[in-house]
C-alpha atoms as a PDB file:
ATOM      1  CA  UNK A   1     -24.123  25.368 130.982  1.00  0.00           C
ATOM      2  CA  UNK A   2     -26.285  22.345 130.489  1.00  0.00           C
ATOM      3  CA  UNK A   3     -25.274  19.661 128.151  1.00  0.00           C
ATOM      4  CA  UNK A   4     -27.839  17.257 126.167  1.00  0.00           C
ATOM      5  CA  UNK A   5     -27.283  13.924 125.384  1.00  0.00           C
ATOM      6  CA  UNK A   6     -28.748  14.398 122.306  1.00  0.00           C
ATOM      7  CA  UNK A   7     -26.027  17.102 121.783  1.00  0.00           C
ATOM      8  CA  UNK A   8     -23.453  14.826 122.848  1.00  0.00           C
ATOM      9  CA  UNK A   9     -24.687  11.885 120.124  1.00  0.00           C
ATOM     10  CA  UNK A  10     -25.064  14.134 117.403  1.00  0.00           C
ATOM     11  CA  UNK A  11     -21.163  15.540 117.760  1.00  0.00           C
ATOM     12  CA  UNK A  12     -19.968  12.042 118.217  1.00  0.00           C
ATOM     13  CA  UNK A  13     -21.724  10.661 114.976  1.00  0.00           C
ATOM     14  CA  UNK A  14     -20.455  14.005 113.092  1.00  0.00           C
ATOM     15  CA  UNK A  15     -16.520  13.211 114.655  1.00  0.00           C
ATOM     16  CA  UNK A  16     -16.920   9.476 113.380  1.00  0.00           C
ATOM     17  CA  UNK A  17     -18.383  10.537 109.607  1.00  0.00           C
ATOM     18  CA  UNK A  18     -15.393  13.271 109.754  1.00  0.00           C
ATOM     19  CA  UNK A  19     -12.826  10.661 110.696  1.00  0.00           C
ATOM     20  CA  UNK A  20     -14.389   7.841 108.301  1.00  0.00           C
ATOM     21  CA  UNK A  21     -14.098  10.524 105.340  1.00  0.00           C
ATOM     22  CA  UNK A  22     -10.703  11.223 105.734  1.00  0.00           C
ATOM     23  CA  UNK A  23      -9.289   8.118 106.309  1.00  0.00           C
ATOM     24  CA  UNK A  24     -11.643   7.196 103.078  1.00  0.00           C
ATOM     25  CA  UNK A  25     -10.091   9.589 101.515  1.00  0.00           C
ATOM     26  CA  UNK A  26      -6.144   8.622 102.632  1.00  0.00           C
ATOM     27  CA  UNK A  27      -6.727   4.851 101.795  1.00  0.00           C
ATOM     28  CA  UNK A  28      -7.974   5.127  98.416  1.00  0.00           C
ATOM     29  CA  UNK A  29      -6.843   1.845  96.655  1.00  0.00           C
ATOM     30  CA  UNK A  30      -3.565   2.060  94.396  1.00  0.00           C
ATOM     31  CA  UNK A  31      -5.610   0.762  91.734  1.00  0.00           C
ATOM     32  CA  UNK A  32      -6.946   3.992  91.216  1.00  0.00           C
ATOM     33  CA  UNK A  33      -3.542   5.304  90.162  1.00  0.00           C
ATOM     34  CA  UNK A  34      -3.062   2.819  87.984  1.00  0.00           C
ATOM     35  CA  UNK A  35      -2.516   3.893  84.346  1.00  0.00           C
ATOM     36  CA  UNK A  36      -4.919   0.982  83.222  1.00  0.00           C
ATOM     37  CA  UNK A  37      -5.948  -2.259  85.277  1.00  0.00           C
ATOM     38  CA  UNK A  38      -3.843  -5.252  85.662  1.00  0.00           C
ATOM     39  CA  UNK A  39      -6.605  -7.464  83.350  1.00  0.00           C
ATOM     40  CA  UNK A  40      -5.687  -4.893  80.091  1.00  0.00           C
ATOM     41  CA  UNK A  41      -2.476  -5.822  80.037  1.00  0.00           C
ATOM     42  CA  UNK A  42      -3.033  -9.257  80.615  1.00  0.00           C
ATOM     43  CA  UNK A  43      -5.431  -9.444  77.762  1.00  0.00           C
ATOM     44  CA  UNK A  44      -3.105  -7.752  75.451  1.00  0.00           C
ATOM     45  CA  UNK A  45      -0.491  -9.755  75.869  1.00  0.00           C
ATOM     46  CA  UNK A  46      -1.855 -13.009  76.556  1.00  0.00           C
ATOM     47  CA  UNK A  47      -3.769 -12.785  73.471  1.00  0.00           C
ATOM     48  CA  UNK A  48      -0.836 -11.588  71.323  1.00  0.00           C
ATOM     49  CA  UNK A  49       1.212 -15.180  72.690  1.00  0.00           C
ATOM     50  CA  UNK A  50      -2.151 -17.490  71.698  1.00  0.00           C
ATOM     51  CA  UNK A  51      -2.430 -17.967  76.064  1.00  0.00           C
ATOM     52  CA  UNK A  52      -5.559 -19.009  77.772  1.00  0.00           C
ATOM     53  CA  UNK A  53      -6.505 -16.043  80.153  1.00  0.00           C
ATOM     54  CA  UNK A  54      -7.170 -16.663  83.721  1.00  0.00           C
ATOM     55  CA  UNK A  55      -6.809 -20.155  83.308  1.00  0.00           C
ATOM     56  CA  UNK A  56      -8.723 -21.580  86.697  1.00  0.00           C
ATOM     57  CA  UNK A  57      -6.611 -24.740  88.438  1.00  0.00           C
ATOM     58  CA  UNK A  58      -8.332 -27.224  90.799  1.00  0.00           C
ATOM     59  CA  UNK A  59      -6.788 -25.070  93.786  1.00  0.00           C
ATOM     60  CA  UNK A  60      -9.290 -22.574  92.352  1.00  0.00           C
ATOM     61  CA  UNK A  61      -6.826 -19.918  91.952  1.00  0.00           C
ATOM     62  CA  UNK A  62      -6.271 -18.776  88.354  1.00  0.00           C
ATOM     63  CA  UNK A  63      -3.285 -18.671  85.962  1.00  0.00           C
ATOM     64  CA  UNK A  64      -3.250 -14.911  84.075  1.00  0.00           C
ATOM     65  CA  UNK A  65      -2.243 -16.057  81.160  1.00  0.00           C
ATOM     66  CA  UNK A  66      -1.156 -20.085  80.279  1.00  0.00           C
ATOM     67  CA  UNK A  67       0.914 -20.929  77.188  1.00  0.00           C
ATOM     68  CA  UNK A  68       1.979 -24.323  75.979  1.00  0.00           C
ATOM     69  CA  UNK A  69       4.846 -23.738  77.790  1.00  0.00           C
ATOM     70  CA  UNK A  70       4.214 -21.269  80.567  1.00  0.00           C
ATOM     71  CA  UNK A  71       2.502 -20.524  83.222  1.00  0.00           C
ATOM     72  CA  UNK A  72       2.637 -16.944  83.624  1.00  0.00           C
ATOM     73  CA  UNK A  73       1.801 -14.350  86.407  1.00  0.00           C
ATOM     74  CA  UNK A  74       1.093 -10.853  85.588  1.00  0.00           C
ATOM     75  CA  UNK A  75       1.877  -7.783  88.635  1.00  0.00           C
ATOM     76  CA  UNK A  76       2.408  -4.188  88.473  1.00  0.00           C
ATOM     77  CA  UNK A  77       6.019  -3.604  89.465  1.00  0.00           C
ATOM     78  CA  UNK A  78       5.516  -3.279  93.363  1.00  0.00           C
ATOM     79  CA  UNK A  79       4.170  -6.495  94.001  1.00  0.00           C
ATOM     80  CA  UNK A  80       7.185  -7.740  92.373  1.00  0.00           C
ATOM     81  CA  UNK A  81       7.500 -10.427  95.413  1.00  0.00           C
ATOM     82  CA  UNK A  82       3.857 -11.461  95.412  1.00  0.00           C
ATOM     83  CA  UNK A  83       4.349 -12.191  91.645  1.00  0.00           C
ATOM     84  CA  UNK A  84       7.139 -15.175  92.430  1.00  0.00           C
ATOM     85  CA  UNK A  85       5.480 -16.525  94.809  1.00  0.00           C
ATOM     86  CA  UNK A  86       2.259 -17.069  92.227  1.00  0.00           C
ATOM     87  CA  UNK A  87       4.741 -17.975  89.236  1.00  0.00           C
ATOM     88  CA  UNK A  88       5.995 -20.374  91.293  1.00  0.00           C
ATOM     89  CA  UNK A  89       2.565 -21.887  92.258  1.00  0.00           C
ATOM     90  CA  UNK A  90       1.470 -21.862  89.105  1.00  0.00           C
ATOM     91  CA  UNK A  91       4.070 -24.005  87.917  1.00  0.00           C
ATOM     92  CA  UNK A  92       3.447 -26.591  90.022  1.00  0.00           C
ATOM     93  CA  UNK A  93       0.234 -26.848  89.812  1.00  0.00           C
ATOM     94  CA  UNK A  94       0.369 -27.110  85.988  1.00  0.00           C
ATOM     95  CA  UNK A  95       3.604 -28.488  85.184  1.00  0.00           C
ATOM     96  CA  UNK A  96       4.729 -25.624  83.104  1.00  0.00           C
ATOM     97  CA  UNK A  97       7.631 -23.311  83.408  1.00  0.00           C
ATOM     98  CA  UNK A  98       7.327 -20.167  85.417  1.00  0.00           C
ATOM     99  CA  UNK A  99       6.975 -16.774  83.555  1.00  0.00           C
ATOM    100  CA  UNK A 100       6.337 -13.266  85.328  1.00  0.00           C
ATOM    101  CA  UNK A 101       4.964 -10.297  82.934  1.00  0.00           C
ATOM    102  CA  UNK A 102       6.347  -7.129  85.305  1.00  0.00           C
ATOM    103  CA  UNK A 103       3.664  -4.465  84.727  1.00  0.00           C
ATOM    104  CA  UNK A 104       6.082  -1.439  84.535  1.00  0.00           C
ATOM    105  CA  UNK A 105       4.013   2.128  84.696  1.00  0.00           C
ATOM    106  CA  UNK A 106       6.891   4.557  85.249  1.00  0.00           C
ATOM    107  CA  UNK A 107      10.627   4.990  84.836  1.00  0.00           C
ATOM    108  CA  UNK A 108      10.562   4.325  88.892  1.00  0.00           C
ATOM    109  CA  UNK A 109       9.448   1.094  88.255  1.00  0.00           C
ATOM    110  CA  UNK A 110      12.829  -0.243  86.911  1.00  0.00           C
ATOM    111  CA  UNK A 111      13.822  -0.945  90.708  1.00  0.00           C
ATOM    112  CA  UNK A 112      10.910  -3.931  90.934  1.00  0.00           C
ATOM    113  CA  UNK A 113      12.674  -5.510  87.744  1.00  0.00           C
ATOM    114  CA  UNK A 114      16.027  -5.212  89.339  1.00  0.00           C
ATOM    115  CA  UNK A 115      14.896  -6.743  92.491  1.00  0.00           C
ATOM    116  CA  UNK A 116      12.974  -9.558  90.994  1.00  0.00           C
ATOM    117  CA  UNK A 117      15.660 -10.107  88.618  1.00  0.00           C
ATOM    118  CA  UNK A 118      18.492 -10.185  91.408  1.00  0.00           C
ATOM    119  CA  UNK A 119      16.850 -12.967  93.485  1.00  0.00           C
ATOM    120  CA  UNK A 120      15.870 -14.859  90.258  1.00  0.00           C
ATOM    121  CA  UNK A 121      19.686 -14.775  89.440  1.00  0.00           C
ATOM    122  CA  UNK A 122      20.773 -14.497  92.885  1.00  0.00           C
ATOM    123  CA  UNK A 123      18.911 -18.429  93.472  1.00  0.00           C
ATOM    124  CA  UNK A 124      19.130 -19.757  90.444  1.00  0.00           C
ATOM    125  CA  UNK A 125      15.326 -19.723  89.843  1.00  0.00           C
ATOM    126  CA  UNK A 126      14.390 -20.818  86.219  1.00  0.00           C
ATOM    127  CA  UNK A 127      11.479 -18.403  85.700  1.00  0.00           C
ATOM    128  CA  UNK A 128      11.436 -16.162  82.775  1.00  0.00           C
ATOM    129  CA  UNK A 129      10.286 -12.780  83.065  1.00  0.00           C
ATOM    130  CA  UNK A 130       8.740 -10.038  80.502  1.00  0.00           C
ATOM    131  CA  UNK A 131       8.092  -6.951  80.767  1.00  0.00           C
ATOM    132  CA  UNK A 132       4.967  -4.744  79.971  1.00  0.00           C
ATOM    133  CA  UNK A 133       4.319  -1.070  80.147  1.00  0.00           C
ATOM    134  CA  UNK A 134       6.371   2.365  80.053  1.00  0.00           C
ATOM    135  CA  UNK A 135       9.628   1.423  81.043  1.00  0.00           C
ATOM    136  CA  UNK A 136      11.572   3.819  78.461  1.00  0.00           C
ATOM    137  CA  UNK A 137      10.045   2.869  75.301  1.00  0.00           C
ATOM    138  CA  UNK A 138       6.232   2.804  74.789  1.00  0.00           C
ATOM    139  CA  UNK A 139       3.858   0.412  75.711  1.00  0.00           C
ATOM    140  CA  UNK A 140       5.263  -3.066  74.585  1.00  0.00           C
ATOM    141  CA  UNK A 141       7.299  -6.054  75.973  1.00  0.00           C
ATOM    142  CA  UNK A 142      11.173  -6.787  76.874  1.00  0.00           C
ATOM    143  CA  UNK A 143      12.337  -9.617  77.665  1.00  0.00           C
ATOM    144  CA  UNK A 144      15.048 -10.440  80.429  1.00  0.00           C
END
C-alpha cells in the first residue's frame, strides 16, 4: 500500500482542526455561564450609591465603582481572592477605604463570602464588603 504525502498532510490538518474544536469547545470562558456580566452589576449598583464607574487611576488600572468614601472592587464569587488583592490596591492608590461587592449567582456561592469574610476577620483587614446577586433573596445587596 502506497502512502501520499498529500494524504498524510491532509489527515494531519483534519487531527489538528478536530483537536482545536474540542478543546474550543472544553475551554469556553466562564463568562459565558454567567447569569449577566460583571459591568451590569457594577452599573446597578454603583449608580444606585452616586459612585463614579470604572474610575481610571494613574497606574491605569480602574476602580469599578468609587464613592466619597470607597473604593470598591466588584468579582463574581470565585475570584473572591483576586477581589482583595484589587480592593486593597485601590485603596492605596486613592486614599479611600476598601469595599468588595461579592457578585453571588447561586446558593453555592455562599462559600466565596465565607472565605473572603474569614481572612478579612481572620487579619483584621478593614475592608467592607457587599453583596450582589442570588444569594437567597432576589437580586439586591447585603451587607456584612
Amino acid at each position: 500500500m502506497r502512502v501520499s504525502i498529500g494524504s498524510i498532510v491532509r489527515r494531519s490538518v483534519f487531527e489538528l482542526f478536530f483537536v482545536i474544536v474540542v478543546f474550543g469547545m472544553i475551554a469556553i470562558p466562564v463568562e459565558a455561564k454567567r447569569r449577566h456580566p460583571e459591568n451590569f452589576y457594577q452599573k446597578h449598583w454603583c449608580e444606585k450609591v452616586g459612585g463614579i464607574i470604572e474610575y481610571r487611576l494613574k497606574d491605569r488600572t480602574r476602580v469599578d465603582c468609587l464613592t466619597s468614601q470607597y473604593a470598591i472592587e466588584f468579582d463574581f464569587g470565585s475570584k473572591w481572592a483576586e477581589a482583595l488583592g484589587q480592593a486593597l490596591h485601590y485603596s492605596l492608590m486613592t486614599g479611600k477605604e476598601p469595599g468588595i461587592v461579592l457578585i453571588l449567582e447561586n446558593k453555592k456561592d455562599r462559600k466565596y463570602w465565607r472565605r473572603l469574610n474569614k481572612i478579612i476577620q481572620r487579619y483584621g483587614l478593614k475592608i467592607k464588603v457587599w453583596s450582589i446577586g442570588v444569594s437567597g433573596e432576589e437580586e439586591g445587596f447585603r451587607k456584612g
